[in-house]
PDB file of N, CA and C in Angstrom:
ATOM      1  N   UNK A   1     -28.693 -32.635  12.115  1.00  0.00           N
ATOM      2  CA  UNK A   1     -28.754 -31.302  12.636  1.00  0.00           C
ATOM      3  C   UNK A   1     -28.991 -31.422  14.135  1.00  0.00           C
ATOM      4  N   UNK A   2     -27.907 -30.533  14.678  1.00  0.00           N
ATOM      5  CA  UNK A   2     -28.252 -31.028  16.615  1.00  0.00           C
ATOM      6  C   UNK A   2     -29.022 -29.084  16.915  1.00  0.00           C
ATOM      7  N   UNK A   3     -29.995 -29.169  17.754  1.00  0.00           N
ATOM      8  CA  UNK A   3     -30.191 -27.727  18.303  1.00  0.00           C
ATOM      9  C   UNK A   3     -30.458 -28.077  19.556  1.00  0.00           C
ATOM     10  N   UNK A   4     -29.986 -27.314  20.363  1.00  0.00           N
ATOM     11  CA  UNK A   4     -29.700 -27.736  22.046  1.00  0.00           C
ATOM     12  C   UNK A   4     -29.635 -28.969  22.390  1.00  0.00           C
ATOM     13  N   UNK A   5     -28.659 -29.602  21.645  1.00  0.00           N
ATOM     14  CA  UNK A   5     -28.387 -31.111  22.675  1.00  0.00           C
ATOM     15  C   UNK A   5     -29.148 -31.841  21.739  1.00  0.00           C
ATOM     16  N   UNK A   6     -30.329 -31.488  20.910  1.00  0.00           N
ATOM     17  CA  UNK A   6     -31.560 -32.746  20.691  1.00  0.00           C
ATOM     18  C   UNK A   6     -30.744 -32.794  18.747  1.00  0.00           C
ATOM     19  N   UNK A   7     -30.946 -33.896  18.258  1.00  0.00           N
ATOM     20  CA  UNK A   7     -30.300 -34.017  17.097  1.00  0.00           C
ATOM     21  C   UNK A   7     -31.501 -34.486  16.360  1.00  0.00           C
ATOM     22  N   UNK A   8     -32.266 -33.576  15.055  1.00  0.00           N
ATOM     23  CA  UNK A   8     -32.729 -33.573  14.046  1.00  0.00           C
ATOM     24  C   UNK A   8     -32.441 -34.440  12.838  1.00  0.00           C
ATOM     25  N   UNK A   9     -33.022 -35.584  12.622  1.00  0.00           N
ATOM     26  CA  UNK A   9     -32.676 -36.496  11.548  1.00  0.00           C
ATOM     27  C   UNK A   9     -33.646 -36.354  10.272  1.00  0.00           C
ATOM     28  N   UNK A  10     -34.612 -36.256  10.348  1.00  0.00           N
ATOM     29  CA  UNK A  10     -35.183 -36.352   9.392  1.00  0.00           C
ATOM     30  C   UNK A  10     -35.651 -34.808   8.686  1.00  0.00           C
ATOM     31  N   UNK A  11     -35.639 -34.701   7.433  1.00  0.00           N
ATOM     32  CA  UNK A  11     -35.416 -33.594   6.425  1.00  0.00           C
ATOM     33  C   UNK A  11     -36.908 -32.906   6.983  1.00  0.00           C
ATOM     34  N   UNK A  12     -37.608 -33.570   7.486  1.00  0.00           N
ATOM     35  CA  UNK A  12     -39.150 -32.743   7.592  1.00  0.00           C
ATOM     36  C   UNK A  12     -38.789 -31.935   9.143  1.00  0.00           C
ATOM     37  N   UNK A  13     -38.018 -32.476   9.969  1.00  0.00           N
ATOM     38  CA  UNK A  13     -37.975 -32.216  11.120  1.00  0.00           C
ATOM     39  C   UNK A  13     -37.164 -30.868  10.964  1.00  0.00           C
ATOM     40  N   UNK A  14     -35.905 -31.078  10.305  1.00  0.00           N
ATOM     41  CA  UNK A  14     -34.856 -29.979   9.981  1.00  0.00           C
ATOM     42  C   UNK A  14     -35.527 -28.951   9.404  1.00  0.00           C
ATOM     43  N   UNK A  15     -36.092 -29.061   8.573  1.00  0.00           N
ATOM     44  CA  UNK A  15     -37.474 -28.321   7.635  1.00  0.00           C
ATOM     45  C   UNK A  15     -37.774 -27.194   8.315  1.00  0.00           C
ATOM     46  N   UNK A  16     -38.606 -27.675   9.513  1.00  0.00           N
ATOM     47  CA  UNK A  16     -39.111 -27.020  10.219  1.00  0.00           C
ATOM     48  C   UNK A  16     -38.403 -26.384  11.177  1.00  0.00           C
ATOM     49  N   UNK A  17     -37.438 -27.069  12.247  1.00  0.00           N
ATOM     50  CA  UNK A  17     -36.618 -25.877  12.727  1.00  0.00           C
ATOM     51  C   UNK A  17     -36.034 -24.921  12.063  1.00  0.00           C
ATOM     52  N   UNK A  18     -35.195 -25.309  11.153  1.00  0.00           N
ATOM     53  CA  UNK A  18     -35.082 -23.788   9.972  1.00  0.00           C
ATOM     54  C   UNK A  18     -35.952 -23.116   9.918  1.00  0.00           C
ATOM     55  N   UNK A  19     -37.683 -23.483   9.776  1.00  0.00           N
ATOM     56  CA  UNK A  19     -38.554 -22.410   9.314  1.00  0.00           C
ATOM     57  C   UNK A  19     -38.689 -21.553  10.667  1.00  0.00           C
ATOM     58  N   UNK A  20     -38.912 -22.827  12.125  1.00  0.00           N
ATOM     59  CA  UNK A  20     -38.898 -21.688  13.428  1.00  0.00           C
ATOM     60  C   UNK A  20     -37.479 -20.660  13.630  1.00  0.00           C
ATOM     61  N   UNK A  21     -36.733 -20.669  13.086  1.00  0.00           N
ATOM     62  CA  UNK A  21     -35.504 -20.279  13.618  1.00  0.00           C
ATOM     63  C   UNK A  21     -35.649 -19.088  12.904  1.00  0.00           C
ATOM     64  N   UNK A  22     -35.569 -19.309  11.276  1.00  0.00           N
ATOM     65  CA  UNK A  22     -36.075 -18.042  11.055  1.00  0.00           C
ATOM     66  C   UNK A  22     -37.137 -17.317  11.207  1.00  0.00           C
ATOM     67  N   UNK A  23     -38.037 -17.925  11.357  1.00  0.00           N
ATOM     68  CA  UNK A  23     -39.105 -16.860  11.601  1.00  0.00           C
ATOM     69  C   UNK A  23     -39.275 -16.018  13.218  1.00  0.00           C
ATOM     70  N   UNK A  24     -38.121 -16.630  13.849  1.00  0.00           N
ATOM     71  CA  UNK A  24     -37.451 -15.976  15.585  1.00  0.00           C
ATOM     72  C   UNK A  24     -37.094 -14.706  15.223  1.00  0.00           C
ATOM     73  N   UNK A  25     -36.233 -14.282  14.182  1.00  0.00           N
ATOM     74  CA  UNK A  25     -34.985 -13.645  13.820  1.00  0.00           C
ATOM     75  C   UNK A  25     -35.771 -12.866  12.130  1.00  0.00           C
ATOM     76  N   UNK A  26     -36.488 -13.569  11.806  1.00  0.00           N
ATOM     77  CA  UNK A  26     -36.720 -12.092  10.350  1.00  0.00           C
ATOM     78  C   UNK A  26     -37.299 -10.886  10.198  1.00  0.00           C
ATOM     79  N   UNK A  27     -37.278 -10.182  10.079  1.00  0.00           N
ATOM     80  CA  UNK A  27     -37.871  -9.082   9.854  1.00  0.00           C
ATOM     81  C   UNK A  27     -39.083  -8.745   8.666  1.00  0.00           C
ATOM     82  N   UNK A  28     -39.166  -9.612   7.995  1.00  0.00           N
ATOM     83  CA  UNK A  28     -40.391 -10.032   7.415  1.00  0.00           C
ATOM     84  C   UNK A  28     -41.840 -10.580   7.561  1.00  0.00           C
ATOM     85  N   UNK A  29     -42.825 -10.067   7.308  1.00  0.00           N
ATOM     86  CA  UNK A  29     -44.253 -11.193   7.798  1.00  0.00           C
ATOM     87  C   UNK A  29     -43.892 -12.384   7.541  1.00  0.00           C
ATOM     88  N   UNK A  30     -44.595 -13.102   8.465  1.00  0.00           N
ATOM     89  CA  UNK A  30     -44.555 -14.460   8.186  1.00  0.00           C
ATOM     90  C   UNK A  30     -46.040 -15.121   7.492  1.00  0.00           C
ATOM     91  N   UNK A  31     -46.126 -14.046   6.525  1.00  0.00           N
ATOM     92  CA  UNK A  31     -47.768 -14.775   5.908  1.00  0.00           C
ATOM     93  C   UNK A  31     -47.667 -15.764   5.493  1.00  0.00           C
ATOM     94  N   UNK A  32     -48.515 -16.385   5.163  1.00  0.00           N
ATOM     95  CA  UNK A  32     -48.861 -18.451   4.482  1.00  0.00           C
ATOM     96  C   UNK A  32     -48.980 -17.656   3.055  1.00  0.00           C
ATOM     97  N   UNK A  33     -49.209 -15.986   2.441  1.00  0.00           N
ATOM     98  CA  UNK A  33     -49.341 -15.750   0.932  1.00  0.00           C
ATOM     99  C   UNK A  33     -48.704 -14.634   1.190  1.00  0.00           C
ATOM    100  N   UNK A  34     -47.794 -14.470  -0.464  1.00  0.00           N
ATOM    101  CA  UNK A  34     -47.611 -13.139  -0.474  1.00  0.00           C
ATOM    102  C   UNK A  34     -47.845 -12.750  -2.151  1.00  0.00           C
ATOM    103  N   UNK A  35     -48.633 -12.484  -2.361  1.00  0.00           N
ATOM    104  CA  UNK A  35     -48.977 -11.606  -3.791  1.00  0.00           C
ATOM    105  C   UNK A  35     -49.302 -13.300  -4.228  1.00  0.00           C
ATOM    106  N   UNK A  36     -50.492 -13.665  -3.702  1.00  0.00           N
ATOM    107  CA  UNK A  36     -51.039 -14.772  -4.284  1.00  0.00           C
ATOM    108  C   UNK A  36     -49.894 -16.050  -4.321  1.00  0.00           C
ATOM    109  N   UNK A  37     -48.418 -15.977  -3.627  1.00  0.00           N
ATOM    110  CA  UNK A  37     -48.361 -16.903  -3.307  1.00  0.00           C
ATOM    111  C   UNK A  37     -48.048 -17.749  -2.324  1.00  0.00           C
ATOM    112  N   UNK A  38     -48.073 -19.477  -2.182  1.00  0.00           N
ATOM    113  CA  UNK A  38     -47.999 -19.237  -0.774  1.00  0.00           C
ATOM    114  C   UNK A  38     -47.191 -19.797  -0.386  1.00  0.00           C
ATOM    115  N   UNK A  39     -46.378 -19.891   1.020  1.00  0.00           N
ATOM    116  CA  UNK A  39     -45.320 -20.401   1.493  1.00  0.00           C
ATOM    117  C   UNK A  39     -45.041 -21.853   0.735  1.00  0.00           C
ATOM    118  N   UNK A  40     -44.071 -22.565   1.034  1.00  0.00           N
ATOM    119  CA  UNK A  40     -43.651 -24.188   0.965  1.00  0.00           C
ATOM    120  C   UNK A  40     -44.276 -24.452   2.558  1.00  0.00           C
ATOM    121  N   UNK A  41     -44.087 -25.886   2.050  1.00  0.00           N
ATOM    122  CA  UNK A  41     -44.237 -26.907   4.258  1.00  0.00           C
ATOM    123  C   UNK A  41     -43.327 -26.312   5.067  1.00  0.00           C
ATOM    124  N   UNK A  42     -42.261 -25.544   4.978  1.00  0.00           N
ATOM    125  CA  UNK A  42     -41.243 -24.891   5.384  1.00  0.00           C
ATOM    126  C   UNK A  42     -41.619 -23.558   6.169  1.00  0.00           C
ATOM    127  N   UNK A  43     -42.461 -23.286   5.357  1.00  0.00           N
ATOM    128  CA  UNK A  43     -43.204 -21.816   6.238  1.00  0.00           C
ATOM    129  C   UNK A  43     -42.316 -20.636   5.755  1.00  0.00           C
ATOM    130  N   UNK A  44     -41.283 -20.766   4.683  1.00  0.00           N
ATOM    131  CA  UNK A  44     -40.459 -19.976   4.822  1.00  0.00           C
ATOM    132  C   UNK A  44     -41.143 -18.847   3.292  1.00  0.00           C
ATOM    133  N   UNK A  45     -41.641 -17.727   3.703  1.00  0.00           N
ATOM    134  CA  UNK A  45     -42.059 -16.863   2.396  1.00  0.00           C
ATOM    135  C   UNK A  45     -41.149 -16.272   1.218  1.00  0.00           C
ATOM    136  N   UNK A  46     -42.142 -16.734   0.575  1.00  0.00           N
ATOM    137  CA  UNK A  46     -41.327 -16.189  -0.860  1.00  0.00           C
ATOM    138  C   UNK A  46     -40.519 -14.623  -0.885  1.00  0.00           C
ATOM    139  N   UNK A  47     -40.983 -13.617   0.201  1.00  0.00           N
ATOM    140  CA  UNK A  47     -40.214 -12.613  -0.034  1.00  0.00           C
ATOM    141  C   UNK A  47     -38.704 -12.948   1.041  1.00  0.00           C
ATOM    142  N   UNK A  48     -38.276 -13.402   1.675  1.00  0.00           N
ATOM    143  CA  UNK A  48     -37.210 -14.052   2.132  1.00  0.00           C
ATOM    144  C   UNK A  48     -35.858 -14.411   0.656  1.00  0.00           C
ATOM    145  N   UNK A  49     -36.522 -15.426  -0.061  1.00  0.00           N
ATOM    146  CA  UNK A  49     -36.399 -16.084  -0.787  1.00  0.00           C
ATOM    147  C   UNK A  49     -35.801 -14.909  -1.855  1.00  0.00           C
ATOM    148  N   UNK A  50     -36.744 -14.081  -2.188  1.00  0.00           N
ATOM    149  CA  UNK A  50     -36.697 -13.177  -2.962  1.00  0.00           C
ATOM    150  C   UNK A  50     -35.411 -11.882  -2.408  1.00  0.00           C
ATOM    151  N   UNK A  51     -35.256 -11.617  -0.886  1.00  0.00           N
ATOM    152  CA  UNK A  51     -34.689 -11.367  -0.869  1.00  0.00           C
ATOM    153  C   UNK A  51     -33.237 -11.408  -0.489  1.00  0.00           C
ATOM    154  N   UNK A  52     -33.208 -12.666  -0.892  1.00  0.00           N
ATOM    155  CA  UNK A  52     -31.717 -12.989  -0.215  1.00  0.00           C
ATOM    156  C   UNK A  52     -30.480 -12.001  -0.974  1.00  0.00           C
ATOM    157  N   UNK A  53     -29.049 -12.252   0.060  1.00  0.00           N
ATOM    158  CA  UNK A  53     -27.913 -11.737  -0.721  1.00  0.00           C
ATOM    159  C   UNK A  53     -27.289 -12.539  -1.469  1.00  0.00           C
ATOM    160  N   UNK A  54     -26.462 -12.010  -2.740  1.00  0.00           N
ATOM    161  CA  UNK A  54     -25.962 -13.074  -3.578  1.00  0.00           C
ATOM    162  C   UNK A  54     -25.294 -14.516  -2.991  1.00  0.00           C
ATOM    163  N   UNK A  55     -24.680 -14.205  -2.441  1.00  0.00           N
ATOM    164  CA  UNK A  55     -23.856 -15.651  -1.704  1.00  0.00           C
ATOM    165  C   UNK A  55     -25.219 -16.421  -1.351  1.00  0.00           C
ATOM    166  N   UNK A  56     -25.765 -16.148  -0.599  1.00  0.00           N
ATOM    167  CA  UNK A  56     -26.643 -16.709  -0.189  1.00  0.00           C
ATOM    168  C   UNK A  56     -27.525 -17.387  -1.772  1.00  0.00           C
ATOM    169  N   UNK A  57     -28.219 -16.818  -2.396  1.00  0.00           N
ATOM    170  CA  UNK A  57     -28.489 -17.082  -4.094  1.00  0.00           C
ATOM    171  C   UNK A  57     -27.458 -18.363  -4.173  1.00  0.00           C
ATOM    172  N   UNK A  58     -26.737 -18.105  -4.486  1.00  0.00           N
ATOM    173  CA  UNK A  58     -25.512 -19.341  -4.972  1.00  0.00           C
ATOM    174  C   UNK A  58     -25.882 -20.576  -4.699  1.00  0.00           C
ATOM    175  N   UNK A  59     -25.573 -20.201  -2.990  1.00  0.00           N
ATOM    176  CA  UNK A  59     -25.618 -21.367  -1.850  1.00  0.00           C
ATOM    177  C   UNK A  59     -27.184 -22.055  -2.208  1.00  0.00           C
ATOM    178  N   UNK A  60     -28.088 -21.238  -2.378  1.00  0.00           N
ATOM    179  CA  UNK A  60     -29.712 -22.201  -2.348  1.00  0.00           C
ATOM    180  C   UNK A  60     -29.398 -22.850  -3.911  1.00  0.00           C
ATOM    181  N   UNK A  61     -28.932 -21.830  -4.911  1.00  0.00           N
ATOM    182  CA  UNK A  61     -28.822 -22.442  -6.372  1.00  0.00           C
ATOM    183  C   UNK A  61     -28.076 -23.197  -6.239  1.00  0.00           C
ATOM    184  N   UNK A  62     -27.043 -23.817  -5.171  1.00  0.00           N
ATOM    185  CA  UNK A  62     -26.292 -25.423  -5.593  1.00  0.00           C
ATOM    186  C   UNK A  62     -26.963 -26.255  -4.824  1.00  0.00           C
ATOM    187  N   UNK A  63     -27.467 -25.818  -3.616  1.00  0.00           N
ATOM    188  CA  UNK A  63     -28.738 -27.118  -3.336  1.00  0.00           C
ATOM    189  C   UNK A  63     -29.249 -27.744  -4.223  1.00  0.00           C
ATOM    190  N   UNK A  64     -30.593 -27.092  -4.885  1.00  0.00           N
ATOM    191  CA  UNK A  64     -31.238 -26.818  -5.583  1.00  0.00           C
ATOM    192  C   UNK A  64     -30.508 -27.729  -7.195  1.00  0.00           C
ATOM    193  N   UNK A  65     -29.485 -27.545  -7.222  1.00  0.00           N
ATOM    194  CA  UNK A  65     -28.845 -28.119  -8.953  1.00  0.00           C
ATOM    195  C   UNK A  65     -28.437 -29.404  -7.883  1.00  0.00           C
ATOM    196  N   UNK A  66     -27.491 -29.414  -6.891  1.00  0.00           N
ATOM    197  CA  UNK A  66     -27.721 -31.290  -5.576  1.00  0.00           C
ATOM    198  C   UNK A  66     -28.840 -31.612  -5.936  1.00  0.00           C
ATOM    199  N   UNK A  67     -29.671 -31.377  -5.589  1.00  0.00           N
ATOM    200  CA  UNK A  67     -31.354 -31.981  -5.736  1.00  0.00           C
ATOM    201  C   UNK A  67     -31.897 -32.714  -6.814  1.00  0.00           C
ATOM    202  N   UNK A  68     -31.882 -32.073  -7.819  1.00  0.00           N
ATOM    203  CA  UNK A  68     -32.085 -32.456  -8.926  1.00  0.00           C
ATOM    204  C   UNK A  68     -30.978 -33.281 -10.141  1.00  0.00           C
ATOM    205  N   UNK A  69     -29.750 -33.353  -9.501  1.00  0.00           N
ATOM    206  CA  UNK A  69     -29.245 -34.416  -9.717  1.00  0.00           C
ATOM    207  C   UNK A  69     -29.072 -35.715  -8.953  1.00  0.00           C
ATOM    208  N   UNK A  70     -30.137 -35.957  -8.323  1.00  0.00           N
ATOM    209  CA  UNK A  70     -30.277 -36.802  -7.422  1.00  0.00           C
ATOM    210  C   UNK A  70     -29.607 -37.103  -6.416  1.00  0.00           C
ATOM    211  N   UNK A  71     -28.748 -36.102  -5.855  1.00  0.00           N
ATOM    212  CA  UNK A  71     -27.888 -36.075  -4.959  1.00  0.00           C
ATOM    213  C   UNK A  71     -28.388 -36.302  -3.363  1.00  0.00           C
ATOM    214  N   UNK A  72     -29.653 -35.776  -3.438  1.00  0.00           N
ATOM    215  CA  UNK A  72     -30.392 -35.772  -1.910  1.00  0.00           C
ATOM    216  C   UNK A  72     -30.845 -34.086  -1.349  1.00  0.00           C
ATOM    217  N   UNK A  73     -31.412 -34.248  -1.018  1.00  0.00           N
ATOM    218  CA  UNK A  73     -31.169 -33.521   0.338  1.00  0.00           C
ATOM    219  C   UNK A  73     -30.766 -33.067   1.044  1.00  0.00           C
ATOM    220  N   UNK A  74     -29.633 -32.156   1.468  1.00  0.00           N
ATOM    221  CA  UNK A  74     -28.900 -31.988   2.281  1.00  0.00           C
ATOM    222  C   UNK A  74     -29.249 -31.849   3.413  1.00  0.00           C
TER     223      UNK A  74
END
């Protein structure tokens, strides 16, 4: 992952710019809990998550089925 010139290698690093990037741009709190629960290392809240649009759904549900077939990480 490159963001201005600087290139992101490792999944914890990427992690986290995703979580700053969105949390630049959401319109959501960015609480550490929401209804008792609490973010991932990602920072990214469960109502995000909760509210995504279908495509988007898909897209995390084939990560998510990658992952667990030992595919990695993307």
């Amino acid at each position: 992952m490159e963001i201005d010139g600087k290139a992101y290698i490792s999944d914890k690093h990427k992690a986290e710019k995703f979580a700053k990037t969105y949390r630049s741009f959401s319109k959501l709190p960015t609480r550490k809990e929401d209804n008792n629960r609490a973010a991932g290392r990602d920072d990214i809240p469960y109502e995000m998550i909760k509210n995504l649009g279908p495509k988007a759904q898909d897209m995390l549900l084939d990560i998510y089925r990658r992952c667990w077939r030992g595919e990695g990480i993307p």
